[in-house]
PDB file of N, CA and C in Angstrom:
ATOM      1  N   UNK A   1      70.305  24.837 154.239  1.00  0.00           N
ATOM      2  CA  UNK A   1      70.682  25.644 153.102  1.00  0.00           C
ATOM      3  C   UNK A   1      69.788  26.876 152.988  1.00  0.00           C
ATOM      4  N   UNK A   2      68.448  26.690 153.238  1.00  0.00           N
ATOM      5  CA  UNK A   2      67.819  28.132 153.289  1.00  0.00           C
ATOM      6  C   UNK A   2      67.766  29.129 153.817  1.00  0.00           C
ATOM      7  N   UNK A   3      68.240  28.410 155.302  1.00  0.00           N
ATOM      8  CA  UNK A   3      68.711  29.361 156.539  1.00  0.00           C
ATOM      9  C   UNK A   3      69.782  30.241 156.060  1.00  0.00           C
ATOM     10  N   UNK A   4      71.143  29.548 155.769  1.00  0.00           N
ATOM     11  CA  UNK A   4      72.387  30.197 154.623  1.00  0.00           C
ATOM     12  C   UNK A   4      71.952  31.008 153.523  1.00  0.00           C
ATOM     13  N   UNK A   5      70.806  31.054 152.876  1.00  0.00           N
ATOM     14  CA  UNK A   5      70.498  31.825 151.695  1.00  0.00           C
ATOM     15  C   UNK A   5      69.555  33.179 152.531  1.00  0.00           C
ATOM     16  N   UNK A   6      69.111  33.058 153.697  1.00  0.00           N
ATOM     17  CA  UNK A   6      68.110  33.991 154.289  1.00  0.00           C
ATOM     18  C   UNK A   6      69.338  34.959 154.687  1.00  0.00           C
ATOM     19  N   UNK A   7      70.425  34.554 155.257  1.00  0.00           N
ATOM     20  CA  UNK A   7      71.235  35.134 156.182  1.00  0.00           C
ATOM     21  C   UNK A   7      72.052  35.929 154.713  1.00  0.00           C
ATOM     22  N   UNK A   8      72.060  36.120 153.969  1.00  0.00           N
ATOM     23  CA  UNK A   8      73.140  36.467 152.726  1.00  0.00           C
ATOM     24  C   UNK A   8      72.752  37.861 152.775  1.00  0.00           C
ATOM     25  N   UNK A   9      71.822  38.590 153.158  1.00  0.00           N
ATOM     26  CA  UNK A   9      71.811  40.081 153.021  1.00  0.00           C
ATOM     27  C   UNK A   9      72.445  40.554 154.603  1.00  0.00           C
ATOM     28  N   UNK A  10      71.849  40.289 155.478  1.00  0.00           N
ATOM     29  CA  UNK A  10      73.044  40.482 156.903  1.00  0.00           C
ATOM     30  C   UNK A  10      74.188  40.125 156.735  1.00  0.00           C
ATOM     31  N   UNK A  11      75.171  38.871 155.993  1.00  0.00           N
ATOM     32  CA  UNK A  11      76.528  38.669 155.560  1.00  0.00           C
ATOM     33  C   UNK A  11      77.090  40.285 154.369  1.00  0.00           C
ATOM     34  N   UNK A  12      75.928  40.880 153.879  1.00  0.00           N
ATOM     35  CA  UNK A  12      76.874  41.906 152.933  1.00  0.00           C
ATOM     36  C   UNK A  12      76.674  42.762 153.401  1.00  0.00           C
ATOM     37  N   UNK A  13      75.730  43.376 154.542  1.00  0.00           N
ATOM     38  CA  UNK A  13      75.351  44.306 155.200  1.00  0.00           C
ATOM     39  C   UNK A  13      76.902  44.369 156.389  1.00  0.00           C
ATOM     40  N   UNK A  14      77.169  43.036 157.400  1.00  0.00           N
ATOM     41  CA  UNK A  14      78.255  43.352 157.243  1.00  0.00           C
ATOM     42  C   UNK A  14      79.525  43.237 157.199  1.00  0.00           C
ATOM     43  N   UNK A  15      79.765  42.904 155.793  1.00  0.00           N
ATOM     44  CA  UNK A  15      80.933  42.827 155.001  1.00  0.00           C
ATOM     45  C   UNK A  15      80.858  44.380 154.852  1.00  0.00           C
ATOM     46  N   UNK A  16      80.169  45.118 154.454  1.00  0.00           N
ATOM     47  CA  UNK A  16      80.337  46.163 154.362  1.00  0.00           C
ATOM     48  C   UNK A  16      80.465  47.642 155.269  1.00  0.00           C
ATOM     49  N   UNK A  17      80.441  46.784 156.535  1.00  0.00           N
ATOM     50  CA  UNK A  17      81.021  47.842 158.003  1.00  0.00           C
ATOM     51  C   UNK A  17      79.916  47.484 159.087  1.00  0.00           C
ATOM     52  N   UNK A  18      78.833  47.451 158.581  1.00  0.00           N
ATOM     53  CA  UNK A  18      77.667  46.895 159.543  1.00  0.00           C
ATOM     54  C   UNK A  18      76.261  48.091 158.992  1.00  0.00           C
ATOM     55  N   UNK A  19      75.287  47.975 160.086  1.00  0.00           N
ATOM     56  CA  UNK A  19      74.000  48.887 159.569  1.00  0.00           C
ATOM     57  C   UNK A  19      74.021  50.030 160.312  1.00  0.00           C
ATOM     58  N   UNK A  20      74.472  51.078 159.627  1.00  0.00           N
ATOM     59  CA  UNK A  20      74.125  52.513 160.237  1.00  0.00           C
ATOM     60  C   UNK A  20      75.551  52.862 160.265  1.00  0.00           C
ATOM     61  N   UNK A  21      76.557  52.611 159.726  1.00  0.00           N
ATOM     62  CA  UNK A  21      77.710  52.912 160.190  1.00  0.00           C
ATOM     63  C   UNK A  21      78.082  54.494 158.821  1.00  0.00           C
ATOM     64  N   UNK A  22      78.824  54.892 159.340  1.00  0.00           N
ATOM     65  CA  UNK A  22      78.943  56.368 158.368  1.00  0.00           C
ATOM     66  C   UNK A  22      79.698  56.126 157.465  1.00  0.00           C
ATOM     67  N   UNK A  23      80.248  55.298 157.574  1.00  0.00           N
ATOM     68  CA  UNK A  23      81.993  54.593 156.687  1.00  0.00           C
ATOM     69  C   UNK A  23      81.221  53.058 155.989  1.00  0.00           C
ATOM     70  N   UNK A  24      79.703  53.003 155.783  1.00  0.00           N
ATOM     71  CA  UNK A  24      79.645  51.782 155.125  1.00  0.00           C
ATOM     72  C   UNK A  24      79.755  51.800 153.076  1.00  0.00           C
ATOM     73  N   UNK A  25      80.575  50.412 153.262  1.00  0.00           N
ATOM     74  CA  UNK A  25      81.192  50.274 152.133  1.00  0.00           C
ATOM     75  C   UNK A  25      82.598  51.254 151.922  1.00  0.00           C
ATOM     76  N   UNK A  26      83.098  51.269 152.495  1.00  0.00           N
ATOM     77  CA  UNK A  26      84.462  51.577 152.191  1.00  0.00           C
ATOM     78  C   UNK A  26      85.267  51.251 152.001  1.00  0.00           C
ATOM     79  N   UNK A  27      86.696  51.114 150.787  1.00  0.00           N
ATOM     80  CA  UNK A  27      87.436  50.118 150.696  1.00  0.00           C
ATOM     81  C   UNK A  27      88.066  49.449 151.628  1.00  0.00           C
ATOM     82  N   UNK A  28      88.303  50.468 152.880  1.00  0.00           N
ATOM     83  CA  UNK A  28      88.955  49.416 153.969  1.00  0.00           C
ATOM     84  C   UNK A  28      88.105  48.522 155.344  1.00  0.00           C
ATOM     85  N   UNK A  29      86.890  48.780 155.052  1.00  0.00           N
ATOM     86  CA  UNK A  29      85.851  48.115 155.332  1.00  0.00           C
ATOM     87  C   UNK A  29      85.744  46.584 154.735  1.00  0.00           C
ATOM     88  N   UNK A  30      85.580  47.143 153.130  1.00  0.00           N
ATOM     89  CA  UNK A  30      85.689  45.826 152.118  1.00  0.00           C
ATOM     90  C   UNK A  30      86.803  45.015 152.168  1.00  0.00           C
ATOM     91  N   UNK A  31      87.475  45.685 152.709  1.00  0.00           N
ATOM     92  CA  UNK A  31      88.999  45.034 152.159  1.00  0.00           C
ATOM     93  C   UNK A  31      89.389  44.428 153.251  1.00  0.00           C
ATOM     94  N   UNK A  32      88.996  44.338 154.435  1.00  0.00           N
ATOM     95  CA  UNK A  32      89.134  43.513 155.771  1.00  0.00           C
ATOM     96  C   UNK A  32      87.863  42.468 155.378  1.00  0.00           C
ATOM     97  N   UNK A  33      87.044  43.058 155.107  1.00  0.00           N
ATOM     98  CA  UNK A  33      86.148  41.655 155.356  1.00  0.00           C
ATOM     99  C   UNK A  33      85.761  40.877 153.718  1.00  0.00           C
ATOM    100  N   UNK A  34      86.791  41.248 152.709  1.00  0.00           N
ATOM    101  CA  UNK A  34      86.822  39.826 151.882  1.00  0.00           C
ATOM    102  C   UNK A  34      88.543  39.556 151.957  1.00  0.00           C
ATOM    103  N   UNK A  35      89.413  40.120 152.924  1.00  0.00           N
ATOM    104  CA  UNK A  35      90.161  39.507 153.475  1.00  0.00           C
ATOM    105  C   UNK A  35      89.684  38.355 154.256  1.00  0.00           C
ATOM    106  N   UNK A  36      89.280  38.351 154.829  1.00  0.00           N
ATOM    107  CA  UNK A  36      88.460  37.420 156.297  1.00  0.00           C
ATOM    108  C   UNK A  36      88.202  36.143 155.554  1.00  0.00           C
ATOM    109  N   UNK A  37      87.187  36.346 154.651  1.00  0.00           N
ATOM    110  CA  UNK A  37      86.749  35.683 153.669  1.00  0.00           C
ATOM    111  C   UNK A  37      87.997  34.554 152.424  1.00  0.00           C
ATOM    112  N   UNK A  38      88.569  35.212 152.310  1.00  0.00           N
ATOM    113  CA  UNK A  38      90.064  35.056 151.468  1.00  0.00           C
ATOM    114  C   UNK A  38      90.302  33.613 152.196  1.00  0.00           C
ATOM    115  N   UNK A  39      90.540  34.488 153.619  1.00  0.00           N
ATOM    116  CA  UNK A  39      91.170  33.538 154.715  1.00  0.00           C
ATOM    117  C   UNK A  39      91.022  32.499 154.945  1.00  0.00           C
ATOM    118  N   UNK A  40      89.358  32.318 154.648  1.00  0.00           N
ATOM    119  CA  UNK A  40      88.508  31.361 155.292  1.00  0.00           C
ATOM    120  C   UNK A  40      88.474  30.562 154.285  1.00  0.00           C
ATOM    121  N   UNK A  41      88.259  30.768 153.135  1.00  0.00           N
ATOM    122  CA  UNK A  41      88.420  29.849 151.882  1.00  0.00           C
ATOM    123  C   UNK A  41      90.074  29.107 151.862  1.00  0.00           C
ATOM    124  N   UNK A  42      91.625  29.799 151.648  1.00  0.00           N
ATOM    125  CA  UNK A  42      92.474  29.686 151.597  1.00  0.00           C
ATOM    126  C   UNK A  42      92.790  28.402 152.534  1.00  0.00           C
ATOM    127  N   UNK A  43      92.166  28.087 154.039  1.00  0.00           N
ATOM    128  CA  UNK A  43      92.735  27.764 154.627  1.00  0.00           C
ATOM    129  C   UNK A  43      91.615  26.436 154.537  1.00  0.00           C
ATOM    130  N   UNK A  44      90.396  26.405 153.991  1.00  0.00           N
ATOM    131  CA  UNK A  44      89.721  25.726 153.985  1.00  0.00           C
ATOM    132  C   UNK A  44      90.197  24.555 152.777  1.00  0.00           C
ATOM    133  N   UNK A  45      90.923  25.046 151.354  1.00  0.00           N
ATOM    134  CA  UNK A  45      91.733  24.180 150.851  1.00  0.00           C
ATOM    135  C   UNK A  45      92.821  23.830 151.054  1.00  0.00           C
ATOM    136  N   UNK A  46      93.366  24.406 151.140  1.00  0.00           N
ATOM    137  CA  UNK A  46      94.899  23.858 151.840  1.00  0.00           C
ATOM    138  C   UNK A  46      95.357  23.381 153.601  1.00  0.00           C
ATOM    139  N   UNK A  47      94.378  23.802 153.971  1.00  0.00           N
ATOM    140  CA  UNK A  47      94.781  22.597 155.367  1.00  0.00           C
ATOM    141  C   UNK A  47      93.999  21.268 155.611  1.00  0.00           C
ATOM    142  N   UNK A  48      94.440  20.686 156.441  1.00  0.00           N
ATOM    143  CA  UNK A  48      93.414  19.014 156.769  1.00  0.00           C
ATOM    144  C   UNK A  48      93.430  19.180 157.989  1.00  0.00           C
ATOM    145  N   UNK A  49      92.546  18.355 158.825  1.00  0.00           N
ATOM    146  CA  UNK A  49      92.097  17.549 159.562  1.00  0.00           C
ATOM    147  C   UNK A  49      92.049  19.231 160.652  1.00  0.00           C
ATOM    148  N   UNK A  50      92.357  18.942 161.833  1.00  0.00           N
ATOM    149  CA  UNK A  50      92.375  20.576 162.803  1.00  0.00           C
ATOM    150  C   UNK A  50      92.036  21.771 162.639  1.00  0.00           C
ATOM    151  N   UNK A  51      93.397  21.921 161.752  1.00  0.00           N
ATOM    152  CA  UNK A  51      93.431  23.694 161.089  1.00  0.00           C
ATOM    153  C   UNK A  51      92.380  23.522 160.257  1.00  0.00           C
ATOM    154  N   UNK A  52      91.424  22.946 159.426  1.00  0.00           N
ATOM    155  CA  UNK A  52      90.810  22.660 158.522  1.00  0.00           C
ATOM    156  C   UNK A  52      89.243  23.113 159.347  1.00  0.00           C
ATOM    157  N   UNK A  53      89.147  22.549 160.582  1.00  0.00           N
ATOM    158  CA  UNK A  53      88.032  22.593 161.291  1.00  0.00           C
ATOM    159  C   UNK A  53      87.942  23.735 161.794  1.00  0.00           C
ATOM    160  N   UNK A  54      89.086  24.553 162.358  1.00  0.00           N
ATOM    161  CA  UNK A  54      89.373  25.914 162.981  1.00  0.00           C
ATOM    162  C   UNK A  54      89.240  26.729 162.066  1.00  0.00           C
ATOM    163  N   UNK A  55      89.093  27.121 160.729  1.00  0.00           N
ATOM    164  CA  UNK A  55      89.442  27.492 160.079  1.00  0.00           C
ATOM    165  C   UNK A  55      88.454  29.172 160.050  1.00  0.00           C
ATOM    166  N   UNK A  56      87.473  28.644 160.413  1.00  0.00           N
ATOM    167  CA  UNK A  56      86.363  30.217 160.514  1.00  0.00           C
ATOM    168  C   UNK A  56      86.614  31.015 161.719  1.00  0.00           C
ATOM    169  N   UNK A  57      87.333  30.115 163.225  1.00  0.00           N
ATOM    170  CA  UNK A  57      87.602  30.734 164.059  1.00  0.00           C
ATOM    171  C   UNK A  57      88.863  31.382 163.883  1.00  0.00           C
ATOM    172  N   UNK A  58      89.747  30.912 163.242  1.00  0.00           N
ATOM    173  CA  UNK A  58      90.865  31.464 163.146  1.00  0.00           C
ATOM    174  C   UNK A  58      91.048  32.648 162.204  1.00  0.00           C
ATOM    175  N   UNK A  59      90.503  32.771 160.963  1.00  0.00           N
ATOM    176  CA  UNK A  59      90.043  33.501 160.293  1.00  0.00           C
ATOM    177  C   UNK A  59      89.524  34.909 160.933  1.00  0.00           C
ATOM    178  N   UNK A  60      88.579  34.592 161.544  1.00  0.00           N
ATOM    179  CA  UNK A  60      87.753  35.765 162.740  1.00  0.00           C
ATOM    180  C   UNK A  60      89.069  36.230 163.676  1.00  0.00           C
ATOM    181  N   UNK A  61      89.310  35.831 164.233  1.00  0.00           N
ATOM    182  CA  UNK A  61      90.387  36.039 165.264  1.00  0.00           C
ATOM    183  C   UNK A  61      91.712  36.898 164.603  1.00  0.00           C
ATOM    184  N   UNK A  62      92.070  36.337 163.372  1.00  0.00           N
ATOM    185  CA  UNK A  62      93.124  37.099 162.572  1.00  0.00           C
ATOM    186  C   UNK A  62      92.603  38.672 161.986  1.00  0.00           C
ATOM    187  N   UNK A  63      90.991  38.058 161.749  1.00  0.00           N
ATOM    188  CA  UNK A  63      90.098  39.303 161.402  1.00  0.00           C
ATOM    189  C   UNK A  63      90.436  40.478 161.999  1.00  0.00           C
ATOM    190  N   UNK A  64      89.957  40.099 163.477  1.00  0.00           N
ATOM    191  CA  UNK A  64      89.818  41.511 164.507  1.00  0.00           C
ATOM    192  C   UNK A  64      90.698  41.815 164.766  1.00  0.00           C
ATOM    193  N   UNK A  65      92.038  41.110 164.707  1.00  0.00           N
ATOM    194  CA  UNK A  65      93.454  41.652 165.200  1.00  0.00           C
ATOM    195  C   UNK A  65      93.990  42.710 163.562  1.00  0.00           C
ATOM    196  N   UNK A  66      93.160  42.467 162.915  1.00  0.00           N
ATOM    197  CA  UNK A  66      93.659  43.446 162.073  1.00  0.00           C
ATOM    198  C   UNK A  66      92.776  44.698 161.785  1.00  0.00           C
ATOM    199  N   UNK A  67      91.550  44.185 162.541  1.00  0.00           N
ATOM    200  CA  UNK A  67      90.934  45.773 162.439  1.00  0.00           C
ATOM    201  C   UNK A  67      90.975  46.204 163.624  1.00  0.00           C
ATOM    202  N   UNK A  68      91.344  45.873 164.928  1.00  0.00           N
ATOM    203  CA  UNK A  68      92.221  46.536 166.014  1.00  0.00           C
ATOM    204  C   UNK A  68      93.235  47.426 165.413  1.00  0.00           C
ATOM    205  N   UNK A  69      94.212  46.774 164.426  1.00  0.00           N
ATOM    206  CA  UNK A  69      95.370  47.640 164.330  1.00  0.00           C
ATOM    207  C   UNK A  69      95.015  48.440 163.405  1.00  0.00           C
ATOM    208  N   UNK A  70      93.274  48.616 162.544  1.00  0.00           N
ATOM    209  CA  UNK A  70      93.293  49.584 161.821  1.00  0.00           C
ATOM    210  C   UNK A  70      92.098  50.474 162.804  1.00  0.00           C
ATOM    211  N   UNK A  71      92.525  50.372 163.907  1.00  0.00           N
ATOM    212  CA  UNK A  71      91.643  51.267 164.758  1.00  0.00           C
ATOM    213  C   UNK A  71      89.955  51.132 164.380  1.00  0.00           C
ATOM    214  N   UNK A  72      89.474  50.148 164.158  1.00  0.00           N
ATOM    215  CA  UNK A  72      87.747  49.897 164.002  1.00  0.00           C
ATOM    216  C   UNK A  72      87.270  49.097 165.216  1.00  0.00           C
ATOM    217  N   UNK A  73      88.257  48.789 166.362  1.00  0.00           N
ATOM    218  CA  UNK A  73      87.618  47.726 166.673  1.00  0.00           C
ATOM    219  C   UNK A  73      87.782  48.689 168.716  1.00  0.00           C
ATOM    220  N   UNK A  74      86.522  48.560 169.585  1.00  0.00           N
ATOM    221  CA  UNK A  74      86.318  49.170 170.609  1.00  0.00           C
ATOM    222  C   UNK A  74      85.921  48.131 171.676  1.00  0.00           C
ATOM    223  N   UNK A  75      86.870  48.005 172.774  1.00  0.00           N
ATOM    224  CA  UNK A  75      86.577  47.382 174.032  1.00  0.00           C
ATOM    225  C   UNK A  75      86.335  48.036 174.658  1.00  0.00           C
ATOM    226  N   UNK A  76      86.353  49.100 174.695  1.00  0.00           N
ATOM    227  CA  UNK A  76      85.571  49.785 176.374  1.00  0.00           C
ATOM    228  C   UNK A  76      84.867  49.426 177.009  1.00  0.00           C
ATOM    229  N   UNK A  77      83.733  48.890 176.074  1.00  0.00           N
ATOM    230  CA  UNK A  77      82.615  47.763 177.028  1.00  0.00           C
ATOM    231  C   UNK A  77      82.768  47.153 177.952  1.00  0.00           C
ATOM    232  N   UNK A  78      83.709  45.992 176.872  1.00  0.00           N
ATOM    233  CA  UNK A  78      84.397  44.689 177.455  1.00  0.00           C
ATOM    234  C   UNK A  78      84.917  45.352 178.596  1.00  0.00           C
ATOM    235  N   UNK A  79      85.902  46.087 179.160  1.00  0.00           N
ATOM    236  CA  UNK A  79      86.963  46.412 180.322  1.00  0.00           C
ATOM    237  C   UNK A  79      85.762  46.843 181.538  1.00  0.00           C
ATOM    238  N   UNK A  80      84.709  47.883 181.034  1.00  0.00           N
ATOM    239  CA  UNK A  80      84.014  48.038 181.762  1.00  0.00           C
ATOM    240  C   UNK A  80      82.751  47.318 182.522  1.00  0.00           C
ATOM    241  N   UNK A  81      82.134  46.035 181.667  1.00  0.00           N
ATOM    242  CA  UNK A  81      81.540  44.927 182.606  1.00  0.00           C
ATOM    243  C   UNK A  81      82.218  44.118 183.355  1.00  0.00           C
ATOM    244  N   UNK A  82      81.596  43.915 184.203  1.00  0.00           N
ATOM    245  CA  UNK A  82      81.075  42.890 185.177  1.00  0.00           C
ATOM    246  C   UNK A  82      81.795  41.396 184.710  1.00  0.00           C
ATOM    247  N   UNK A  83      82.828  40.707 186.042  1.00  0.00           N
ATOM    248  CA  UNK A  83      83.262  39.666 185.426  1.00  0.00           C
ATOM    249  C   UNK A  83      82.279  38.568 185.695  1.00  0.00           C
ATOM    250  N   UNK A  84      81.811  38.200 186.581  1.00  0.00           N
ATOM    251  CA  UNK A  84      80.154  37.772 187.100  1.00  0.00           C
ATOM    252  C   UNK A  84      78.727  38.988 187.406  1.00  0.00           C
ATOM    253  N   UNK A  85      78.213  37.533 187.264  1.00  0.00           N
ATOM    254  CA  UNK A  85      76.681  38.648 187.168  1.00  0.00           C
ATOM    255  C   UNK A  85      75.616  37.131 187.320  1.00  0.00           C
ATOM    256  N   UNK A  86      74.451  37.886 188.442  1.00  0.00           N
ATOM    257  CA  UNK A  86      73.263  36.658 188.687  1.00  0.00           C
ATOM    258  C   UNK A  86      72.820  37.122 187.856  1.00  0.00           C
ATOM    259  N   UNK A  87      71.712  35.589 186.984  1.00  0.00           N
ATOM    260  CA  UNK A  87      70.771  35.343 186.135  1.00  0.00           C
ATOM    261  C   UNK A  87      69.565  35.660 186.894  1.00  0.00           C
ATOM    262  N   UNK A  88      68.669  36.713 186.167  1.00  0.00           N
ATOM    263  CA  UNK A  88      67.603  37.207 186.812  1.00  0.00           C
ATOM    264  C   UNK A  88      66.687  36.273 186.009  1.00  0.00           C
ATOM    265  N   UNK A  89      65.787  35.241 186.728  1.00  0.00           N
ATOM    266  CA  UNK A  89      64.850  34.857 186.331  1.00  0.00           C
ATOM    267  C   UNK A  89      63.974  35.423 185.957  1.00  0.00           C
ATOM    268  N   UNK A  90      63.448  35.042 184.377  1.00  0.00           N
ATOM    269  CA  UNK A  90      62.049  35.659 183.710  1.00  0.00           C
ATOM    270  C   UNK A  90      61.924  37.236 183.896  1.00  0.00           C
ATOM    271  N   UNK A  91      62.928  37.855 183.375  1.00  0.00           N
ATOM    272  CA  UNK A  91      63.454  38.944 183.102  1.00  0.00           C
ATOM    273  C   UNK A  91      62.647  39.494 182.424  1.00  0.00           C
ATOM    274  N   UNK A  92      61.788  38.546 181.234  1.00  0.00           N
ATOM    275  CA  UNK A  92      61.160  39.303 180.070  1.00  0.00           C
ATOM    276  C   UNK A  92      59.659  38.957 180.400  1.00  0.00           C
ATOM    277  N   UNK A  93      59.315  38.336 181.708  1.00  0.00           N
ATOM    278  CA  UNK A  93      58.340  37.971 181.714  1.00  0.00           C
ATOM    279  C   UNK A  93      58.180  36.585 182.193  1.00  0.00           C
ATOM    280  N   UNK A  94      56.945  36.391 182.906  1.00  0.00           N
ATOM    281  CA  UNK A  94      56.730  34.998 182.938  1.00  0.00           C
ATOM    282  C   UNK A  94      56.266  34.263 181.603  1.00  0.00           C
ATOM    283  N   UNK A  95      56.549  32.925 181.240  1.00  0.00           N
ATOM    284  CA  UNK A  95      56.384  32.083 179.945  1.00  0.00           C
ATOM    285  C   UNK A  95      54.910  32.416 180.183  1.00  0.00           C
ATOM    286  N   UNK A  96      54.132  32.302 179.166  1.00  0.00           N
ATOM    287  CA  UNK A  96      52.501  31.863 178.609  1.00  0.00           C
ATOM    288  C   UNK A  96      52.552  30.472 177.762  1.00  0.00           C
ATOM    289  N   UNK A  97      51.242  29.666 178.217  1.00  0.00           N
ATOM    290  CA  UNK A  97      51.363  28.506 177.121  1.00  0.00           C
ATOM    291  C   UNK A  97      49.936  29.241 176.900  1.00  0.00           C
ATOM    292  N   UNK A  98      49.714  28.311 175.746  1.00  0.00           N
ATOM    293  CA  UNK A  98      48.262  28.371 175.171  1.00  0.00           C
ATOM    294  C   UNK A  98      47.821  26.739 174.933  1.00  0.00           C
ATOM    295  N   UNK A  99      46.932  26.632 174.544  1.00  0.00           N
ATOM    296  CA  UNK A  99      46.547  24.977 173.982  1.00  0.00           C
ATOM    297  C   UNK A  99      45.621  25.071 173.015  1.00  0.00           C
TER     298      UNK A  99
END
């Protein structure tokens, strides 16, 4: 539960478009993501057992397909990586212990 109460300023940061964005807090910013939210509650009372468990993924998923179609949402990335890729060992460094 504290972890959930730490995370509540990154949840409105972004609900509200994300950090640094030029368009934060805008109604159609807001309005997709306490849609999302809507969603996630709505489906959390009224379905059982499956849909009930899916309910945050599906939510998300309905999310982005609607801010795709309101043009917020950018794959270029995605199309442009790598479908494999080697794991470079200790990338950041070799581990240190102490005692």
């Amino acid at each position: 539960m504290i972890i959930g109460i730490t995370l509540i300023p990154v949840a409105v940061n972004n609900l509200g478009g994300g950090v640094g964005v030029k368009d934060f807090g805008s109604p159609q910013n807001l309005t997709l993501g306490f849609g999302v939210l809507a969603l996630i509650i709505l489906m959390n009372r009224f379905f059982k057992g499956f849909m009930q468990t899916i309910s945050i993924l599906l939510s998300i998923v309905v999310g982005t397909l609607a801010a795709a179609f309101m043009g917020k949402v950018d794959f270029s990335s995605v199309g442009q990586s790598g479908w494999f890729s080697l794991i470079a060992p200790f990338s950041f460094g070799a581990p240190t212990f102490s005692s």
